[in-house]
C-alpha atoms as a PDB file:
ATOM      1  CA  UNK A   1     -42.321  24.880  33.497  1.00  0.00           C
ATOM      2  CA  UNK A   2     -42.318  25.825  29.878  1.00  0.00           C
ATOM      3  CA  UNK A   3     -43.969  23.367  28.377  1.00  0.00           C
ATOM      4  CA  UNK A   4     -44.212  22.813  24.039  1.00  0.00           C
ATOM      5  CA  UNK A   5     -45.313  19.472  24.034  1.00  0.00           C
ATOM      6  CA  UNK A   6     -44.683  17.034  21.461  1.00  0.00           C
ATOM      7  CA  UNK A   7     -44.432  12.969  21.235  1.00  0.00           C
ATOM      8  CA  UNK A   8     -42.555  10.626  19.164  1.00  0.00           C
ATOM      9  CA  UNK A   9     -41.683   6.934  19.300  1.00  0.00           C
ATOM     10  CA  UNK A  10     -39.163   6.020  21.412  1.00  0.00           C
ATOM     11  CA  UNK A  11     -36.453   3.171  20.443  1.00  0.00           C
ATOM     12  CA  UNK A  12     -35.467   1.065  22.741  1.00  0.00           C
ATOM     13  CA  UNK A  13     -32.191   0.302  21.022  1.00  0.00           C
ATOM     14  CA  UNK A  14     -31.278   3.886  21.706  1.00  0.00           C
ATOM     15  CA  UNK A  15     -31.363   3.754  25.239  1.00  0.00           C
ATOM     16  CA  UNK A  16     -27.951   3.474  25.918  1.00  0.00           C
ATOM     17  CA  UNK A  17     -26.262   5.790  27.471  1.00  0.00           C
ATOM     18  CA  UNK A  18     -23.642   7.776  25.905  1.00  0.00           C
ATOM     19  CA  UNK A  19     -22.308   9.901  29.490  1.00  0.00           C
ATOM     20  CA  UNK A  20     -21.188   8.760  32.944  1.00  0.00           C
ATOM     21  CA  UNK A  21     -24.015   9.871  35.417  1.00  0.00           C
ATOM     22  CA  UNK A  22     -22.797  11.711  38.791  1.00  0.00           C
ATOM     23  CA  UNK A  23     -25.112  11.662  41.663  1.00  0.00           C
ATOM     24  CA  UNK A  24     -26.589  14.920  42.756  1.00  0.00           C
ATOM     25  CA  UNK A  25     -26.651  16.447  45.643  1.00  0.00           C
ATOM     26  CA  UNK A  26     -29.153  20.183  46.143  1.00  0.00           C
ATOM     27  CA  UNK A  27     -29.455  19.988  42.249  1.00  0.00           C
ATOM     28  CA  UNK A  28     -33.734  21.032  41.072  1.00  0.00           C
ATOM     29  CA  UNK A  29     -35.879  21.618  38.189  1.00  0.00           C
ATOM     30  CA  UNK A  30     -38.502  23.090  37.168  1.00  0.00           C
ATOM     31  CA  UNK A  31     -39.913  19.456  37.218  1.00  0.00           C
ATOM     32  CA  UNK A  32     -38.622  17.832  40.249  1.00  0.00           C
ATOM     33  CA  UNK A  33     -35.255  17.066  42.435  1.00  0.00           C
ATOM     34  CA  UNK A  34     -32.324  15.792  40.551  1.00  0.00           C
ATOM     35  CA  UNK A  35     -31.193  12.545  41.623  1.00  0.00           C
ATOM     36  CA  UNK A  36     -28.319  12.240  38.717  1.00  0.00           C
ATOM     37  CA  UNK A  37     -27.101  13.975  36.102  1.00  0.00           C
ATOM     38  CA  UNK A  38     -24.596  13.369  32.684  1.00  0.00           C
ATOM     39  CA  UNK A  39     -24.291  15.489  29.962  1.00  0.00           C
ATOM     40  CA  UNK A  40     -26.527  13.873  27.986  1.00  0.00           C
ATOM     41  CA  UNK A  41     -29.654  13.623  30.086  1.00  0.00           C
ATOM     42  CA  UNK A  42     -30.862  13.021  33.881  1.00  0.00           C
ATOM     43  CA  UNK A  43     -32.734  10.988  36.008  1.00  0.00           C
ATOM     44  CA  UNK A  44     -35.496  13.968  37.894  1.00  0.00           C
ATOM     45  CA  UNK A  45     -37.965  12.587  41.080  1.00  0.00           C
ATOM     46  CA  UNK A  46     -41.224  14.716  41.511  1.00  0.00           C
ATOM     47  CA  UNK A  47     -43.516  14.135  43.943  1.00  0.00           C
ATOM     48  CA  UNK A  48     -47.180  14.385  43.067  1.00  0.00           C
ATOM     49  CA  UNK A  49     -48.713  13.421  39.755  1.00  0.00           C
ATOM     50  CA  UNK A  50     -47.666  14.793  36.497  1.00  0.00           C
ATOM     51  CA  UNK A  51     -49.437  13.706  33.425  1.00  0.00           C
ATOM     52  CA  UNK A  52     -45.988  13.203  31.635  1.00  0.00           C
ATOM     53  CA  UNK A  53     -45.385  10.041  28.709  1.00  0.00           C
ATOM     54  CA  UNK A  54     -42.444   8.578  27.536  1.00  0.00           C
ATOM     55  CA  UNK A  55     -41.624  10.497  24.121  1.00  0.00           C
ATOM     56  CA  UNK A  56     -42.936  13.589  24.925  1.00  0.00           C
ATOM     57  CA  UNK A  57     -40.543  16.673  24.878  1.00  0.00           C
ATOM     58  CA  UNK A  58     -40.637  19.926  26.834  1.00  0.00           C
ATOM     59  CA  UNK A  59     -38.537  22.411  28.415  1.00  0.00           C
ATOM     60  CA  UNK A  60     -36.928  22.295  31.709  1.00  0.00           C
ATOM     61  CA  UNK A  61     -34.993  24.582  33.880  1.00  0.00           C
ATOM     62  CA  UNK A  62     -32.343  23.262  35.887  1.00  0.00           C
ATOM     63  CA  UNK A  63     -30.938  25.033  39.086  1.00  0.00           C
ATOM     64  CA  UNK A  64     -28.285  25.176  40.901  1.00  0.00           C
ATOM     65  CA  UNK A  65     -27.360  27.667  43.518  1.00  0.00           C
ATOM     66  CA  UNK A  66     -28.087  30.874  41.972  1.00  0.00           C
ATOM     67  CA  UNK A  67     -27.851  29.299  37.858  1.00  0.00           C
ATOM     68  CA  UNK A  68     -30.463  28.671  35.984  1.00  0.00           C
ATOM     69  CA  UNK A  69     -30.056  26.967  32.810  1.00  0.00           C
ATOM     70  CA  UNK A  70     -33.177  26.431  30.367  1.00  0.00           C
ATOM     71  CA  UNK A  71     -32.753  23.166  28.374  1.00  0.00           C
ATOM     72  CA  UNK A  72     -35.078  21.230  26.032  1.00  0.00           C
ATOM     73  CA  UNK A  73     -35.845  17.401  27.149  1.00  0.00           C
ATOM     74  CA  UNK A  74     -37.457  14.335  25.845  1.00  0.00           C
ATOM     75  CA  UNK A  75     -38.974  11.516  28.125  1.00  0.00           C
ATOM     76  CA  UNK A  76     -37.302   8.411  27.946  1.00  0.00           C
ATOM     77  CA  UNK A  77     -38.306   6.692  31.138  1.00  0.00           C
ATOM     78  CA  UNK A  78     -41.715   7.085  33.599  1.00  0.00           C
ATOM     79  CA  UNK A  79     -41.624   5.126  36.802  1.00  0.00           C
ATOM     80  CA  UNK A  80     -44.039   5.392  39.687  1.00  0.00           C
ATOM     81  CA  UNK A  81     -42.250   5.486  43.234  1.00  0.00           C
ATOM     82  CA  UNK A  82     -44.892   4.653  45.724  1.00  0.00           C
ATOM     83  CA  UNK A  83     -47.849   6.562  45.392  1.00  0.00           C
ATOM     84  CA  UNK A  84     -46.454   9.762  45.601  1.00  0.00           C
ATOM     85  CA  UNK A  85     -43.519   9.834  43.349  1.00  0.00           C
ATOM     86  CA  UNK A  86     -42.425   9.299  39.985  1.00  0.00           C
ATOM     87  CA  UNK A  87     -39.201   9.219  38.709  1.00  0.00           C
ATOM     88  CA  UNK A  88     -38.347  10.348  35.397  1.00  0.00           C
ATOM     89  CA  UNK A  89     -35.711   9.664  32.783  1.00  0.00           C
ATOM     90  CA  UNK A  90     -34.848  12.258  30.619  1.00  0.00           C
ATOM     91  CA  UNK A  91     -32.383  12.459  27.436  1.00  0.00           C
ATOM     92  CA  UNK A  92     -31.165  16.625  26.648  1.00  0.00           C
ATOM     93  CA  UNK A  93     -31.951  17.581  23.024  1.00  0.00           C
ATOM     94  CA  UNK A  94     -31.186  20.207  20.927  1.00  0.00           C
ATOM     95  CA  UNK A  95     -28.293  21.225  23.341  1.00  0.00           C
ATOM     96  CA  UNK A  96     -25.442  23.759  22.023  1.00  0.00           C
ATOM     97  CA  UNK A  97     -21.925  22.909  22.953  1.00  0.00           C
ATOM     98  CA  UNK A  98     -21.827  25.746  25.545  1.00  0.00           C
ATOM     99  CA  UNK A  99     -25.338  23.898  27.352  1.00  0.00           C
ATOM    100  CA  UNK A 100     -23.462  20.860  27.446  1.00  0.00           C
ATOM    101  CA  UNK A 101     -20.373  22.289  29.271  1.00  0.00           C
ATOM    102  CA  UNK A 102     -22.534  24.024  31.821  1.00  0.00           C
ATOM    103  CA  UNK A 103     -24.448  21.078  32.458  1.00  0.00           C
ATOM    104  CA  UNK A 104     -20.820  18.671  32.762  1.00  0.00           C
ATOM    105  CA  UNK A 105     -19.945  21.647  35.277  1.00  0.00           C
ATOM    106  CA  UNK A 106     -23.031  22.103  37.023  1.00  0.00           C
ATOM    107  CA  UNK A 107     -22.678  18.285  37.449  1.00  0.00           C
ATOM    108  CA  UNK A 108     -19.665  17.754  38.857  1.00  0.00           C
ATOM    109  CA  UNK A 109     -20.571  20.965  41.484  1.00  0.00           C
ATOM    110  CA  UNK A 110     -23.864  19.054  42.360  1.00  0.00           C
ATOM    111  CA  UNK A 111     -21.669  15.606  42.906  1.00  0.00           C
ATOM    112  CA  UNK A 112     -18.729  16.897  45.155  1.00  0.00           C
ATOM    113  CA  UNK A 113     -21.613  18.830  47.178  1.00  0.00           C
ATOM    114  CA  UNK A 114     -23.171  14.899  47.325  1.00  0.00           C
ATOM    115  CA  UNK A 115     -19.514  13.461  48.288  1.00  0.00           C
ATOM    116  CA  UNK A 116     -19.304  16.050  50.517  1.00  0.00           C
ATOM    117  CA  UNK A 117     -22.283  14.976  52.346  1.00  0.00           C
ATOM    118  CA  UNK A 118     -21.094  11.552  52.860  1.00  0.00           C
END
């Protein structure tokens, strides 16, 4: 993980989200396993401890299959799971047009693999 560390203040007021969230399905990063994913951010479990805050930002890679796709994030939401896990919200920032379209695409791969499943 690529980490450049740096915090601000997060609003509450701006966390609404802006993207429909699919459900993932064999989708990882660099941080953890990707439980959902929109184009404008993702929701990433990791188990173990990870001294992660809510504002920081860092950079992430994202896999699927055989892509990998480097994207910057910012920390919106830390939640334990049990004493294992945490769960993390995060909100894609500084993402070119072309990110976001491999990201929608990567998406909607990782979903109908989930649907698939069912």
């Amino acid at each position: 993980m690529d980490f450049w560390r740096q915090t601000e203040n997060p609003d509450p007021e701006d966390n609404r989200r802006r993207h429909g969230r699919l459900k993932t399905e064999g989708t990882l990063s660099s941080l953890g396993e990707v439980v959902d994913i929109s184009a404008s951010g993702m929701r990433v479990v990791r188990k173990g401890s990870m001294p992660i805050c809510e504002g920081e930002m860092f950079r992430i890679e994202l896999q699927l299959d055989k892509q990998v796709l480097p994207v910057d994030v910012a920390v919106r939401r830390v939640r334990k799971l049990g004493r294992r896990k945490t769960e993390f919200g995060l909100e894609f920032i500084n993402l070119s047009e072309e990110d976001q379209m491999n990201i929608t695409r990567m998406a909607r791969i990782a979903a109908q693999g989930a649907r698939a499943m069912w």
